[in-house]
C-alpha atoms as a PDB file:
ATOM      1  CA  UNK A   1      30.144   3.207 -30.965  1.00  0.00           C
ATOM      2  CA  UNK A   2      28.439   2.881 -27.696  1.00  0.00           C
ATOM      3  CA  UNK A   3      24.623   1.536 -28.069  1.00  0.00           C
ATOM      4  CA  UNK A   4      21.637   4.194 -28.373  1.00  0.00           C
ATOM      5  CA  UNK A   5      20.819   4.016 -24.383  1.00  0.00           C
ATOM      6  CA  UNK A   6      24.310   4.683 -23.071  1.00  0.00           C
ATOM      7  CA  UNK A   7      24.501   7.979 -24.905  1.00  0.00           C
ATOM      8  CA  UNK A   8      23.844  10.529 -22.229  1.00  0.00           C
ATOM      9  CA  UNK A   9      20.276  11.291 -21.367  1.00  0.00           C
ATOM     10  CA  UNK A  10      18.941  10.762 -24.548  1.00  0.00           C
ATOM     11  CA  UNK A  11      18.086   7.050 -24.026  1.00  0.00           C
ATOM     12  CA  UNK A  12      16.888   8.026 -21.105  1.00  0.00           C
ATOM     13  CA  UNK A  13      13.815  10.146 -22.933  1.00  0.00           C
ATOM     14  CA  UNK A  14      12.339   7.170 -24.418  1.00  0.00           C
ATOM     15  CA  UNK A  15      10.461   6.413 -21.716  1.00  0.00           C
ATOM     16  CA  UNK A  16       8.703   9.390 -21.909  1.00  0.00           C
ATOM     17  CA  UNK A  17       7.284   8.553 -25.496  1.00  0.00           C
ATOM     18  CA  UNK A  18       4.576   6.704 -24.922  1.00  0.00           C
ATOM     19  CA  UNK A  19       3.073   9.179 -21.765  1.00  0.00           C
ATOM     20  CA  UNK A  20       3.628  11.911 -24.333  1.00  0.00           C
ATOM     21  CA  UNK A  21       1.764  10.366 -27.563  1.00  0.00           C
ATOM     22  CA  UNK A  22      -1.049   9.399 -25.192  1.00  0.00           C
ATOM     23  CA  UNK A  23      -0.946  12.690 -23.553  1.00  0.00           C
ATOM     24  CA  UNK A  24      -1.116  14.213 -27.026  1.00  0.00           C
ATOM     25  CA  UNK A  25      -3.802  11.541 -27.807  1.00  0.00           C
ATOM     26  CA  UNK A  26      -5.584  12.987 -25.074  1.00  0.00           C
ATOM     27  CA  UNK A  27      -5.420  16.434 -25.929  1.00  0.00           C
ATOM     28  CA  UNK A  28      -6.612  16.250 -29.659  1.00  0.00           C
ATOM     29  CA  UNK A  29      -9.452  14.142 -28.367  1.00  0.00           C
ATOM     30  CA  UNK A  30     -10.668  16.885 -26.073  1.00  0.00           C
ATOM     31  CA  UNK A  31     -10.105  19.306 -28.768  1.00  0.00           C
ATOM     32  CA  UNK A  32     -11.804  17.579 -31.499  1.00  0.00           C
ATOM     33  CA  UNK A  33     -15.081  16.989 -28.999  1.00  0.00           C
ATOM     34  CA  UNK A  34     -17.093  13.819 -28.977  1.00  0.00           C
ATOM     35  CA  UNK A  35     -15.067  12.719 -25.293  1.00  0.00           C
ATOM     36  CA  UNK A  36     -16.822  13.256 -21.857  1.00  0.00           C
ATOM     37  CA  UNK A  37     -13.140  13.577 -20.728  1.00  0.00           C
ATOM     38  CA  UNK A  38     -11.913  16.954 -19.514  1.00  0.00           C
ATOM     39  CA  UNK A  39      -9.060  18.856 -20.897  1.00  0.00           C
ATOM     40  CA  UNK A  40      -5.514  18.246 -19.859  1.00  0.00           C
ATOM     41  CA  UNK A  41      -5.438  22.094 -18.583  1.00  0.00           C
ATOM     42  CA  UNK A  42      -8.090  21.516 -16.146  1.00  0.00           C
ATOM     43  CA  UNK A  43      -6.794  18.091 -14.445  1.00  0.00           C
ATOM     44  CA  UNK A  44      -2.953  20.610 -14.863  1.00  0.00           C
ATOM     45  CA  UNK A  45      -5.375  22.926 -12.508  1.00  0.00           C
ATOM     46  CA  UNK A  46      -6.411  20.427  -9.922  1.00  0.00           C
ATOM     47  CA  UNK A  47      -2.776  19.259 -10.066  1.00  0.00           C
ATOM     48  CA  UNK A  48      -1.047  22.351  -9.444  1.00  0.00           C
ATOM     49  CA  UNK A  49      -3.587  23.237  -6.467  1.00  0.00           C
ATOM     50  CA  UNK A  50      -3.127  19.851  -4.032  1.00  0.00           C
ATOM     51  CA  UNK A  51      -3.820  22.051  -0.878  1.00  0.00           C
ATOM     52  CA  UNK A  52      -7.258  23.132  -2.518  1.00  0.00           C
ATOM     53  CA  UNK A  53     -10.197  21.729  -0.211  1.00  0.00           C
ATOM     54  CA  UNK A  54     -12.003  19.178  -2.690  1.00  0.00           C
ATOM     55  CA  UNK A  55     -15.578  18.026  -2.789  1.00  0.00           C
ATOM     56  CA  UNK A  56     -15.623  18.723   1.024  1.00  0.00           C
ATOM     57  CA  UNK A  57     -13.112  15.338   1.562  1.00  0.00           C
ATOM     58  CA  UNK A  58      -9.622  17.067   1.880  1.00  0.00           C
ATOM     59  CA  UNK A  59      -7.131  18.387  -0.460  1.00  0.00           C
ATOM     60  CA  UNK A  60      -5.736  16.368  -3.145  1.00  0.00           C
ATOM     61  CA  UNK A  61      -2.464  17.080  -0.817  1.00  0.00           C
ATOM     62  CA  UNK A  62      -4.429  15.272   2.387  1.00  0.00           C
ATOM     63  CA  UNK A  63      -5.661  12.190   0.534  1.00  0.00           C
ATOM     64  CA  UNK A  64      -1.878  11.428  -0.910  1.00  0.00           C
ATOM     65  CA  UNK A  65      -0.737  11.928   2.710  1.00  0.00           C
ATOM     66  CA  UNK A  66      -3.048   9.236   4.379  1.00  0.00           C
ATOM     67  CA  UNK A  67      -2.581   7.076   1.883  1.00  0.00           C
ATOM     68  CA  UNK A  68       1.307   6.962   1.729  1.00  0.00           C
ATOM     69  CA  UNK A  69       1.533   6.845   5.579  1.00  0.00           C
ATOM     70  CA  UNK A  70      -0.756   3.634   5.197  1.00  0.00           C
ATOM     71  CA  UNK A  71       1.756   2.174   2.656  1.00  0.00           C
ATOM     72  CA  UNK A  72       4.593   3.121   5.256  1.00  0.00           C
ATOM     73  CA  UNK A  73       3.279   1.196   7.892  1.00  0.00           C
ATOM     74  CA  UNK A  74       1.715  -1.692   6.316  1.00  0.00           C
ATOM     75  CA  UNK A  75       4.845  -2.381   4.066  1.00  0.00           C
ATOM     76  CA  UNK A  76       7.037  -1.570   6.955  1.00  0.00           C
ATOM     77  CA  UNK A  77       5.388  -3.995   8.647  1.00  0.00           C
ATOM     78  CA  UNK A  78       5.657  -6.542   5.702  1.00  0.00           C
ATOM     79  CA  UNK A  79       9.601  -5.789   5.229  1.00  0.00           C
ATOM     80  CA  UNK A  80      10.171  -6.307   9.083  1.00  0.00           C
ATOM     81  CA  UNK A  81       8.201  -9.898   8.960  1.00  0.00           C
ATOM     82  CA  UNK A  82       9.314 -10.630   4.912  1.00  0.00           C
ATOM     83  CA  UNK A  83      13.048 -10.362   4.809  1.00  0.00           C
ATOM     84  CA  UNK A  84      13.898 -12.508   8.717  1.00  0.00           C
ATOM     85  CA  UNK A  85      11.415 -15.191   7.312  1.00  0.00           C
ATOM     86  CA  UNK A  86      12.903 -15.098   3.754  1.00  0.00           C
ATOM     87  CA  UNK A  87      16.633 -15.579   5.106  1.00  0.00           C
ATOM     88  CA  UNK A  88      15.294 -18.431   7.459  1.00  0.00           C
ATOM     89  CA  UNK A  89      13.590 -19.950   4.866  1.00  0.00           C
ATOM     90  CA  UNK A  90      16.404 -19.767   2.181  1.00  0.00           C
ATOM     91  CA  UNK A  91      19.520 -20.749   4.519  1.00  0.00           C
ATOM     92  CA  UNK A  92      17.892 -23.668   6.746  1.00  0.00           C
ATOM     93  CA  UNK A  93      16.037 -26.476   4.845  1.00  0.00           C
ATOM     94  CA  UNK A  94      14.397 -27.429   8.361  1.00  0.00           C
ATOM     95  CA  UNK A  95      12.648 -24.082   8.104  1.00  0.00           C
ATOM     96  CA  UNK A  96      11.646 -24.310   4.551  1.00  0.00           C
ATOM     97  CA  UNK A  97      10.360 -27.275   4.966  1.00  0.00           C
ATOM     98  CA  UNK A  98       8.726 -26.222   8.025  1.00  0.00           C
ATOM     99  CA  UNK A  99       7.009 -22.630   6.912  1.00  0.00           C
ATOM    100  CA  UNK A 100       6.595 -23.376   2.982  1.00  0.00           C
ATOM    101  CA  UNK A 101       3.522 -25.114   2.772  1.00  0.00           C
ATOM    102  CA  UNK A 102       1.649 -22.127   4.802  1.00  0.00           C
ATOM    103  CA  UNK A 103       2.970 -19.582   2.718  1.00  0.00           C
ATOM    104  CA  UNK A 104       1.766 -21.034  -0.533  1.00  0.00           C
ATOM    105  CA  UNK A 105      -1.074 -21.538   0.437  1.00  0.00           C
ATOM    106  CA  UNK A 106      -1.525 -18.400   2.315  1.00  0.00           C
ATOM    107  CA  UNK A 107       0.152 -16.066  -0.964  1.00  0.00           C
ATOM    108  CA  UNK A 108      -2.864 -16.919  -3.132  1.00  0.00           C
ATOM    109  CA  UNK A 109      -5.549 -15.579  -1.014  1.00  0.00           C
ATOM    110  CA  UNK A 110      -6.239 -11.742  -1.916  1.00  0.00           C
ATOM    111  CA  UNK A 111      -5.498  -9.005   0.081  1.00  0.00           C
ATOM    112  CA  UNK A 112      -8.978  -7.347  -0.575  1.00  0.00           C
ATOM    113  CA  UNK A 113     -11.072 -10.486   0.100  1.00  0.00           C
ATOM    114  CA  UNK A 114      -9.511 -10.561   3.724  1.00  0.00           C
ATOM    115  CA  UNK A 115     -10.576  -7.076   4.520  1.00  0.00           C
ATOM    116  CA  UNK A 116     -14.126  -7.837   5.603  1.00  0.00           C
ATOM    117  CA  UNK A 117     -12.182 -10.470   7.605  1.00  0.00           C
ATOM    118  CA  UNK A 118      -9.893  -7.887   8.645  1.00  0.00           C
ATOM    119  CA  UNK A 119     -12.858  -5.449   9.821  1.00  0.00           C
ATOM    120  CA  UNK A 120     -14.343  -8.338  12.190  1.00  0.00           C
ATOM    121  CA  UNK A 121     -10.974  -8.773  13.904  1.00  0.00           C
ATOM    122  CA  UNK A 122     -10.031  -5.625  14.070  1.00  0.00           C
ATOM    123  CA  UNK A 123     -13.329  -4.059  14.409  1.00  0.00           C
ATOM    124  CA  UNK A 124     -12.317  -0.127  13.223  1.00  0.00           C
ATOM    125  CA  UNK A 125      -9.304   0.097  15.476  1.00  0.00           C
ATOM    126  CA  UNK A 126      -7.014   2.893  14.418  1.00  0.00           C
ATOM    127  CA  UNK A 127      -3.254   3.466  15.818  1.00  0.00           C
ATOM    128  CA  UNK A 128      -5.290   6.394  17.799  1.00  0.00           C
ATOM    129  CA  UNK A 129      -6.939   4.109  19.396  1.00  0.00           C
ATOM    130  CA  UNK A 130      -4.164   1.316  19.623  1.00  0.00           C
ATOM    131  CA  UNK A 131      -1.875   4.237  21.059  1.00  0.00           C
ATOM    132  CA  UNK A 132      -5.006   5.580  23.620  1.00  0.00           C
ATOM    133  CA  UNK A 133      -5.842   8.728  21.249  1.00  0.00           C
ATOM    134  CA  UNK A 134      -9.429   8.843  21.861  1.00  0.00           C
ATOM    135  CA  UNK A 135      -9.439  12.720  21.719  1.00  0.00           C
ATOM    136  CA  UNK A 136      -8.799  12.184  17.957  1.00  0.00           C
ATOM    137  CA  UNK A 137     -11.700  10.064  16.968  1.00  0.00           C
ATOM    138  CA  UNK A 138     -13.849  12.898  15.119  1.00  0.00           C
ATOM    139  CA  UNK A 139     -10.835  14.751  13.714  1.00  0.00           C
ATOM    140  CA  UNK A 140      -8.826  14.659  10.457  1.00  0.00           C
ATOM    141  CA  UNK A 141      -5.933  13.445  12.015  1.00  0.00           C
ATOM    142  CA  UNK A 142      -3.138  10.797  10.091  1.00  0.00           C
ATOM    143  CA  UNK A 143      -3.047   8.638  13.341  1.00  0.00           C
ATOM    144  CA  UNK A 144      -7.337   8.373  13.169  1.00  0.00           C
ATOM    145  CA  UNK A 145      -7.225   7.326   9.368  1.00  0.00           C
ATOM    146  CA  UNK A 146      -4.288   4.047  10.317  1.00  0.00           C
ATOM    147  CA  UNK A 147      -6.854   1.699  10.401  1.00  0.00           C
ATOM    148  CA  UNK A 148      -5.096  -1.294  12.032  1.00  0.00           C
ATOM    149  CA  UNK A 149      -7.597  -3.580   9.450  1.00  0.00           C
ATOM    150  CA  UNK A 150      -6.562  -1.516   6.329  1.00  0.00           C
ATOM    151  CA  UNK A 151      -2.362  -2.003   7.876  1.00  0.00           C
ATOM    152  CA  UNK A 152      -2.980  -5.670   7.957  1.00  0.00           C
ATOM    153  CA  UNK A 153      -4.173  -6.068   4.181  1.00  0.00           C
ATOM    154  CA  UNK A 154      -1.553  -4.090   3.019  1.00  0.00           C
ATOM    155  CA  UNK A 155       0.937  -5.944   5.378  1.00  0.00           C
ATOM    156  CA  UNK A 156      -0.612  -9.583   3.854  1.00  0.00           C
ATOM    157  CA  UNK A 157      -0.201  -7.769   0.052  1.00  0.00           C
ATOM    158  CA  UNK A 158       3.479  -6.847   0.238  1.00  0.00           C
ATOM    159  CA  UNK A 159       4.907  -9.496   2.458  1.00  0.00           C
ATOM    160  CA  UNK A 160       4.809 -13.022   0.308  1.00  0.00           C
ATOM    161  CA  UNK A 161       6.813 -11.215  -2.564  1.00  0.00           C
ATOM    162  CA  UNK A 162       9.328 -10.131  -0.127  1.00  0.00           C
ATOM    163  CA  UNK A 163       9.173 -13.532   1.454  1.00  0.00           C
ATOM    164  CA  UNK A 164      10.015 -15.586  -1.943  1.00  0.00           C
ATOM    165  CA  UNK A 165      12.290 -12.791  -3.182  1.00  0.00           C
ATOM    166  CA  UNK A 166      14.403 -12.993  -0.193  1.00  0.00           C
ATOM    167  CA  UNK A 167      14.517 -17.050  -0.118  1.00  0.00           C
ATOM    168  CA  UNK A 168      15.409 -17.158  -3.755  1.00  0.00           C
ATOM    169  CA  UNK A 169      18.405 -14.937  -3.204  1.00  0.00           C
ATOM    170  CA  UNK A 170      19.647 -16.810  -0.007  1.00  0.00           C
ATOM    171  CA  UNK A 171      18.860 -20.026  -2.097  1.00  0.00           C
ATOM    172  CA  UNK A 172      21.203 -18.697  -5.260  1.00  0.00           C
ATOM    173  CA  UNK A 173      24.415 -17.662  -3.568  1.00  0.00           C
ATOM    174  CA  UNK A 174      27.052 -19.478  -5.360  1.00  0.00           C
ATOM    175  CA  UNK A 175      28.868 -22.512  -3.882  1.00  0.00           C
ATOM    176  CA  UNK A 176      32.034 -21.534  -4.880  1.00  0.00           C
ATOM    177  CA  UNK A 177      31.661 -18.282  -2.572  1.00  0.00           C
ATOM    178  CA  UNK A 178      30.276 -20.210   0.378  1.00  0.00           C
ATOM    179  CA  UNK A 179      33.186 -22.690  -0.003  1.00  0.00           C
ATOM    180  CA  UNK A 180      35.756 -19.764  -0.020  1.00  0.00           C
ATOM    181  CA  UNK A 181      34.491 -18.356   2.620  1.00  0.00           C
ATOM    182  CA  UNK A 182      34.980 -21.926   4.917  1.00  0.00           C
ATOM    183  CA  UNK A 183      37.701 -22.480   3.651  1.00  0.00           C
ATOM    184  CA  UNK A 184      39.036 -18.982   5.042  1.00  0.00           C
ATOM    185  CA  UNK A 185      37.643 -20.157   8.513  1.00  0.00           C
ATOM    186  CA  UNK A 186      34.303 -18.732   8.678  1.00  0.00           C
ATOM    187  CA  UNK A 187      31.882 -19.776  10.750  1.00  0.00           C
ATOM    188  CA  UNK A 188      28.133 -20.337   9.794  1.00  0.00           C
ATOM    189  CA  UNK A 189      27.282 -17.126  11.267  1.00  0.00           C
ATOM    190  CA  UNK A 190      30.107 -15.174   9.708  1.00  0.00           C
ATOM    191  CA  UNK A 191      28.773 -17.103   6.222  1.00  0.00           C
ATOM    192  CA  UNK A 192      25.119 -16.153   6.577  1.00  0.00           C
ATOM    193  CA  UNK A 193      25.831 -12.462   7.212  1.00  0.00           C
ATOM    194  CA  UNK A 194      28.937 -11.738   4.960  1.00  0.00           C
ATOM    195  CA  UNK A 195      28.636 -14.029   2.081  1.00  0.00           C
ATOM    196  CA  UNK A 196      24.798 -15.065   2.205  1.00  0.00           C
ATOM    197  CA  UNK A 197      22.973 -11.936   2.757  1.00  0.00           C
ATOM    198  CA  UNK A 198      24.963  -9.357   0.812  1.00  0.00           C
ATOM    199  CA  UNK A 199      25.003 -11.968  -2.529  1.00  0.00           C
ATOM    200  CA  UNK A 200      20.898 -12.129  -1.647  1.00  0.00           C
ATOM    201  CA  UNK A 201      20.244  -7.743  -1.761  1.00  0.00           C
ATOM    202  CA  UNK A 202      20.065  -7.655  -5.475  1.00  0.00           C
ATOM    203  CA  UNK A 203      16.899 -10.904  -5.017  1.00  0.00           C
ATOM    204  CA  UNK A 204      15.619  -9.063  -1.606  1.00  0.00           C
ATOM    205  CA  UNK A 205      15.330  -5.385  -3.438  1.00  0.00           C
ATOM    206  CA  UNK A 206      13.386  -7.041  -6.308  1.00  0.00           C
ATOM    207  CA  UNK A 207      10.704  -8.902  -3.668  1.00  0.00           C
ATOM    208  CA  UNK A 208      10.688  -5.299  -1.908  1.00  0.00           C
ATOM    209  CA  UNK A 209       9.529  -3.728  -5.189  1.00  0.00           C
ATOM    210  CA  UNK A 210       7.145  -6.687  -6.151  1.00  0.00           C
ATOM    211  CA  UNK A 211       6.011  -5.966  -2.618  1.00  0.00           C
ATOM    212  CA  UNK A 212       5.642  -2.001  -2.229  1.00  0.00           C
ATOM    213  CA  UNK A 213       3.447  -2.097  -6.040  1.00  0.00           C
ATOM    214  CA  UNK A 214       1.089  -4.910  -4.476  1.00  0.00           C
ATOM    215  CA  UNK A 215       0.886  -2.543  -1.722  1.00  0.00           C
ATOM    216  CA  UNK A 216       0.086   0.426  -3.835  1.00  0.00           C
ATOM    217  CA  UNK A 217      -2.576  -1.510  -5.435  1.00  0.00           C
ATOM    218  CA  UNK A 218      -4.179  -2.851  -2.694  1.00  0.00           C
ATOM    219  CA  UNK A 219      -4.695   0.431  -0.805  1.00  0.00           C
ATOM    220  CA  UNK A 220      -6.269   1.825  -3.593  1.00  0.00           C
ATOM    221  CA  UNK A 221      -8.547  -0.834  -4.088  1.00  0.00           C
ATOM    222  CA  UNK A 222      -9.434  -0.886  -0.483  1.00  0.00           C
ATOM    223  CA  UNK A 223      -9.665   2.971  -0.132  1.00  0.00           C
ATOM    224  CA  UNK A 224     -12.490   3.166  -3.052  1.00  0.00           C
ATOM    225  CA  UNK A 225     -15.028   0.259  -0.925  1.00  0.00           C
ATOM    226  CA  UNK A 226     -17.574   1.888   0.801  1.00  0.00           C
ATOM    227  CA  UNK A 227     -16.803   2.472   4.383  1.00  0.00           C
ATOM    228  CA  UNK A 228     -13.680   4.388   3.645  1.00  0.00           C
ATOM    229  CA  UNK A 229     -13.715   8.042   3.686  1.00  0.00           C
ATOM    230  CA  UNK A 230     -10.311   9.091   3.524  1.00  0.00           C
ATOM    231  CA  UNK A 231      -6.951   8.656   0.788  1.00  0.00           C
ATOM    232  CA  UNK A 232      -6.295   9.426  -3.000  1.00  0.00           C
ATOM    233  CA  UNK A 233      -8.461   6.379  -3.399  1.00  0.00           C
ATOM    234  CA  UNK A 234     -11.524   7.475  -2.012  1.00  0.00           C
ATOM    235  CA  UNK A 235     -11.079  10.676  -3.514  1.00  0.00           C
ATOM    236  CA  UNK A 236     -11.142   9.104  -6.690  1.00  0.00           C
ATOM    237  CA  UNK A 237     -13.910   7.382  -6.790  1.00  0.00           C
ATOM    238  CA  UNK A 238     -15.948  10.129  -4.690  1.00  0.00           C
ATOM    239  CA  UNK A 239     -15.421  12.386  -7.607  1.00  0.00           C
ATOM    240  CA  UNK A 240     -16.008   9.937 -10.012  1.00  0.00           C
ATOM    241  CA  UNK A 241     -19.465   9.519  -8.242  1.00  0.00           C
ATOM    242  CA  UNK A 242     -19.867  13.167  -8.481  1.00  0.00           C
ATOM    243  CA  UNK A 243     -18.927  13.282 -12.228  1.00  0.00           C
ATOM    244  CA  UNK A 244     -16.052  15.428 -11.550  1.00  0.00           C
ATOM    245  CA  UNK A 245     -13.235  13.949 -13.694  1.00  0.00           C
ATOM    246  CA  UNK A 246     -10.924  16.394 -13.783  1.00  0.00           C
ATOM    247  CA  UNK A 247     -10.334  14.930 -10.455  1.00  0.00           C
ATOM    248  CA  UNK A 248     -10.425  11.636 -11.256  1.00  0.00           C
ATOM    249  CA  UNK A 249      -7.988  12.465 -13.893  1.00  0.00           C
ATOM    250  CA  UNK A 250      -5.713  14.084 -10.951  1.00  0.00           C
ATOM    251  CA  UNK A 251      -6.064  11.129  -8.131  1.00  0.00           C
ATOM    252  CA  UNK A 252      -4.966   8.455 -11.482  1.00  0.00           C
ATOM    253  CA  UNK A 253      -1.875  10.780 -12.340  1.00  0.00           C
ATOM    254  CA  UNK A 254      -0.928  10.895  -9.206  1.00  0.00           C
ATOM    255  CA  UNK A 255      -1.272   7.443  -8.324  1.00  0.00           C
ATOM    256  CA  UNK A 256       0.439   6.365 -11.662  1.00  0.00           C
ATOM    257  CA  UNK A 257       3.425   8.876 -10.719  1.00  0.00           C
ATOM    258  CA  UNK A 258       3.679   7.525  -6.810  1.00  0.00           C
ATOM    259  CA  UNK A 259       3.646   4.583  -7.751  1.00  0.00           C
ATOM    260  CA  UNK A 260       6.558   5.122 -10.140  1.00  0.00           C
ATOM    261  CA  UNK A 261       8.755   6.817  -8.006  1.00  0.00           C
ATOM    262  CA  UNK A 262       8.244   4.029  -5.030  1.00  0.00           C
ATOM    263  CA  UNK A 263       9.794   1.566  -7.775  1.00  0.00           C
ATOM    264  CA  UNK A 264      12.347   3.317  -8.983  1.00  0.00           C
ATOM    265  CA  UNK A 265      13.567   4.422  -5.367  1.00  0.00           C
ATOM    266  CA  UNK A 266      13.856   0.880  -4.445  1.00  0.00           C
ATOM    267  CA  UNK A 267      15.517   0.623  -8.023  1.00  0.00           C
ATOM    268  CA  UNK A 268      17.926   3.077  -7.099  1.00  0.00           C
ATOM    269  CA  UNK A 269      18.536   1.504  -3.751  1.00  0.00           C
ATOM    270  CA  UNK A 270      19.556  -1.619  -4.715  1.00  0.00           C
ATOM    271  CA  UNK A 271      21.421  -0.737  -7.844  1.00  0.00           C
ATOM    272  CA  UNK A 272      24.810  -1.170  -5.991  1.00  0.00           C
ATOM    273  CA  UNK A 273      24.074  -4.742  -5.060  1.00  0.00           C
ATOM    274  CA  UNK A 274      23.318  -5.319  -9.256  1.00  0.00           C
ATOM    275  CA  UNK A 275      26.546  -3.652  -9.621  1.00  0.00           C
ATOM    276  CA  UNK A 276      28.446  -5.774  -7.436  1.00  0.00           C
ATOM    277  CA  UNK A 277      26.472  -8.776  -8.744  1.00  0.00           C
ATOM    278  CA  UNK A 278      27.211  -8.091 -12.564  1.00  0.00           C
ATOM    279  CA  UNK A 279      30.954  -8.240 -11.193  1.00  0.00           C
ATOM    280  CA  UNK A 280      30.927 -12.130  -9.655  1.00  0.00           C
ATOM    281  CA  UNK A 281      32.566 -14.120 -11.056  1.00  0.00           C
END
């Protein structure tokens, strides 16, 4: 008999247990009374309305936007600069040697402490501006709310996961393949790109995930300082300030359930390389 997950889509319902019993939890509790929460209906309301103007900041739909066009850039960014210096790092010891002291001590320092540093050097430049957008400087345009200091935290969250995830992989391809392969006459280039690197994608889509959640976090903390006045962050703690919870309730869900579905895209992404890993042998 095949085990309890592998039959059909039942196993796959487990994970929805605990949401459910707390959802439930929830529900009783703001049945019951005694809970300054609101009902599950009324954040459902809020939910089921993102293009609603809210508190006079955007729609629910406008603060998810800015904020997921942040993560696109900044861990864009970080993916461009993580994986090249990963695959240095892990294939040349020169370069390890070379690169690893500065990243461990750079890794440790927080995202969210650099940002005042970030706001000094990059003193409120926006892509608008970067690109010569001036016209957009007092509109609600995407371009105005890129803040080239809020892309570099993000970029100096996600890329040090990437980084090590990357090296490792490089670093754990199996002798016996690289020997096969010189032994079949390839070169070191030929190595690197058909041996190294497709043996490192199950390593490099893990450091991509580590990477996109630090991300997620980090422009969520940054989006609820003061100073910010844009992104499911902000909105979050604006209507926290204004004791509206049922939209607090909203901008969590929704930042619980984005933050979900960026992890289990990557997931799905690299689930071919753990299928041809699970195969080695």
């Amino acid at each position: 008999m095949k085990p309890f997950e592998s039959r059909g889509n039942l196993g796959k319902l487990l994970g929805f247990l605990l949401p459910l019993a707390l959802l439930l939890w929830w529900y009783l509790g703001t049945r019951v009374g005694g809970t300054v929460l609101p009902s599950p209906g009324r954040v459902l309301d809020v939910l089921l309305h993102p293009g609603r103007e809210l508190l006079a900041s955007g729609s629910l739909l406008w603060g998810v936007y800015v904020s997921i066009s942040r993560i696109v850039l900044g861990f864009g960014c970080a993916a461009l600069v993580g994986i090249p210096a990963g695959l240095v790092m892990g294939s040349s010891i020169l370069y390890r040697r070379l690169l690893s002291l500065t990243v461990e001590m750079a890794r440790p320092l927080s995202a969210i402490a650099l940002l005042p540093l970030s706001i000094i050097v990059f003193k409120g430049s926006s892509v608008a501006s970067l690109l010569g957008l001036s016209s957009l400087r007092y509109t609600r345009h995407v371009l105005n709310e890129l803040g080239l200091g809020m892309i570099f935290i993000l970029f100096w969250g996600g890329v040090f996961p990437i980084i090590l995830g990357t090296m490792q992989g490089v670093r754990s391809v199996r002798n016996l393949h690289l020997e096969a392969a010189r032994t079949l006459g390839a070169g070191r280039m030929l190595t690197f790109t058909h041996v190294m690197v497709p043996s490192a994608l199950p390593d490099i889509f893990h450091g991509l995930r580590l990477g996109i959640g630090r991300c997620w976090m980090v422009i969520i903390a940054a989006e609820m300082l003061p100073g910010t006045n844009s992104g499911i962050g902000y909105l979050l703690r604006y209507s926290y300030q204004l004791s509206r919870y049922d939209i607090m309730l909203a901008c969590v869900v929704v930042i619980a359930l984005i933050g979900a579905l960026f992890a289990k895209g990557l997931e799905a992404l690299g689930e071919t390389s753990l299928v041809l890993r699970s195969k080695e042998r």
